[in-house]
C-alpha atoms as a PDB file:
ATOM      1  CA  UNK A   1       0.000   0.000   0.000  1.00  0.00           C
ATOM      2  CA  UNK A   2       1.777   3.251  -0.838  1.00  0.00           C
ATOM      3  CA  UNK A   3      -1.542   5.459   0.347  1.00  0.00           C
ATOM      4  CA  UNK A   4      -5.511   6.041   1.104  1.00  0.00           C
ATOM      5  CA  UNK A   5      -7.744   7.686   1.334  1.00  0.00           C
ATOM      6  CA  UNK A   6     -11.020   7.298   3.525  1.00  0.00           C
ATOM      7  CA  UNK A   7     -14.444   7.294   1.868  1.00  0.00           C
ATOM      8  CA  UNK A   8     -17.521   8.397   3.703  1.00  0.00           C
ATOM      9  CA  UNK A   9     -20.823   9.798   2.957  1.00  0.00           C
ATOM     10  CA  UNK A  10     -23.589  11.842   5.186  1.00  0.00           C
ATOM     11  CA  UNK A  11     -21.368  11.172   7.872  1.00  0.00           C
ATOM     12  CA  UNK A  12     -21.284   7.315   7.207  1.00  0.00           C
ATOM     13  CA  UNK A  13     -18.024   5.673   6.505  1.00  0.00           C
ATOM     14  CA  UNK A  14     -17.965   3.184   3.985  1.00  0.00           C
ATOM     15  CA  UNK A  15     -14.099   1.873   3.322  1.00  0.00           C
ATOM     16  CA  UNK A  16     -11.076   3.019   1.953  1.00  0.00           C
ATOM     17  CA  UNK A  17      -9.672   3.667  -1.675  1.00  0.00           C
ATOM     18  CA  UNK A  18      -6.002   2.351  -1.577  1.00  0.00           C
ATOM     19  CA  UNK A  19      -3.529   3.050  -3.908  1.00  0.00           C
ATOM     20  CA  UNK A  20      -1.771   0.054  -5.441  1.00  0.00           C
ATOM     21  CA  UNK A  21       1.827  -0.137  -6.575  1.00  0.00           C
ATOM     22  CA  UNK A  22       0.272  -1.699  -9.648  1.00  0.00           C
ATOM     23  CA  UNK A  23      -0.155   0.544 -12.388  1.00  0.00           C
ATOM     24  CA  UNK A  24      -1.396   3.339  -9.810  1.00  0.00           C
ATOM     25  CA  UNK A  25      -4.545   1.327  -9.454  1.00  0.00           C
ATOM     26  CA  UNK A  26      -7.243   2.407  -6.917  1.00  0.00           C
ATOM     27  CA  UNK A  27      -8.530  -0.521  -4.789  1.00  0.00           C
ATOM     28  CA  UNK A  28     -11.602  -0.206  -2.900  1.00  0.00           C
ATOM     29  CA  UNK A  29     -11.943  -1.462   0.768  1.00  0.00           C
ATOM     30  CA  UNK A  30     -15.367  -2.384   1.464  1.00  0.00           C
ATOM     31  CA  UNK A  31     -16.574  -1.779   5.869  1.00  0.00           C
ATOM     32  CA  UNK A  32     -19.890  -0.810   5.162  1.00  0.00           C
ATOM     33  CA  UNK A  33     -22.632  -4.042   3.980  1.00  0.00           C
ATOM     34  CA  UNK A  34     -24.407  -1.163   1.677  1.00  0.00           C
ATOM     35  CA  UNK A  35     -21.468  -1.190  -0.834  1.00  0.00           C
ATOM     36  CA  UNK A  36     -19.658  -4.539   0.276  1.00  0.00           C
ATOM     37  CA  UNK A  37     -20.420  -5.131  -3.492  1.00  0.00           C
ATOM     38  CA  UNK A  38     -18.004  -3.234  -4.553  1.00  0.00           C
ATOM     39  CA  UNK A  39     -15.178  -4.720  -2.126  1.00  0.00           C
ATOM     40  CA  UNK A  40     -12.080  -4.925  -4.145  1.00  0.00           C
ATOM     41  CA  UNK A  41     -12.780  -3.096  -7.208  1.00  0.00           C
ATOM     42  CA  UNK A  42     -10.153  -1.141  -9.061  1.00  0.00           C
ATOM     43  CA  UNK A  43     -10.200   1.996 -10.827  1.00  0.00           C
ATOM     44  CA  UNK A  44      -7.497   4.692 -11.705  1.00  0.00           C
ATOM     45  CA  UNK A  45      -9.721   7.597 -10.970  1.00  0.00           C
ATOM     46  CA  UNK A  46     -10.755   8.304  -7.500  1.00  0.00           C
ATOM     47  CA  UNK A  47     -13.379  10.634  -8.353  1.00  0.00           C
ATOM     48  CA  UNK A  48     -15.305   8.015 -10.159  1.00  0.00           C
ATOM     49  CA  UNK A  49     -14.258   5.598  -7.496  1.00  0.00           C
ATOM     50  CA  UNK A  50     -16.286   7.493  -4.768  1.00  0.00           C
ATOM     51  CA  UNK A  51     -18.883   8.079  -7.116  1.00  0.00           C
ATOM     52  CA  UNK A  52     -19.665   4.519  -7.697  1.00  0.00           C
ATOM     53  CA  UNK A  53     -19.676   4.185  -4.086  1.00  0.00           C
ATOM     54  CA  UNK A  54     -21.547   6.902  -3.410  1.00  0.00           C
ATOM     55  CA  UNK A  55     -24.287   5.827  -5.574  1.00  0.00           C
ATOM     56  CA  UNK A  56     -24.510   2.419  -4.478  1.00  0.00           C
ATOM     57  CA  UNK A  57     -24.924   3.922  -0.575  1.00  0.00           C
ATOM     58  CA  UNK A  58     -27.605   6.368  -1.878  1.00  0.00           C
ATOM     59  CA  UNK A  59     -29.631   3.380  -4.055  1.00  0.00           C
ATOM     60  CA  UNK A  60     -29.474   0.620  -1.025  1.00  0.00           C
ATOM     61  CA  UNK A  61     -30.184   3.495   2.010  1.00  0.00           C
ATOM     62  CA  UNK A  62     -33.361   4.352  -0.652  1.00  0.00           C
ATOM     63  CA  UNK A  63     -34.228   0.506  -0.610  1.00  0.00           C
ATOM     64  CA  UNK A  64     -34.341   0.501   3.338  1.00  0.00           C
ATOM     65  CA  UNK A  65     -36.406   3.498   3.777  1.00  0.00           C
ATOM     66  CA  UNK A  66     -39.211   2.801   1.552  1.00  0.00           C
ATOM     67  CA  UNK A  67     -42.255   1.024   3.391  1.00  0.00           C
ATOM     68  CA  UNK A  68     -42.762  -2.566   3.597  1.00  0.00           C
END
C-alpha cells in the first residue's frame, strides 16, 4: 500500500480507496454491507471511485427506507 484515502458519505463511513503499486490502481476497501459489493474493485480515478460508491450507498439506504 503506498496510500488512502477514507471514503464516507452523510457522515457514514464506507471503506477506503487504496492506492496500489500496480499501475497506480485504486482498490476499494469495502466496511460498510451497503457497498460490500463493490469490495475490491479497481479503478485509476478516484473521483469516479467514490462516485460509484456513493451511488450504491444512496440506491441501497433508498431501498431501506421505503415502506414494507
Amino acid at each position: 500500500m503506498l496510500s488512502s484515502k477514507v471514503i464516507h458519505v452523510d457522515g457514514v463511513f464506507l471503506g477506503t480507496a487504496i492506492m496500489t503499486g500496480s499501475l497506480n490502481t485504486l482498490r476499494f476497501y469495502a466496511t460498510h454491507e451497503s457497498v460490500r459489493a463493490l469490495h475490491n474493485a479497481c479503478m485509476s480515478d478516484f473521483g469516479a471511485l467514490y462516485a460509484q460508491v456513493k451511488s450504491l450507498f444512496n440506491r441501497n439506504r433508498m431501498l431501506t427506507l421505503q415502506p414494507a
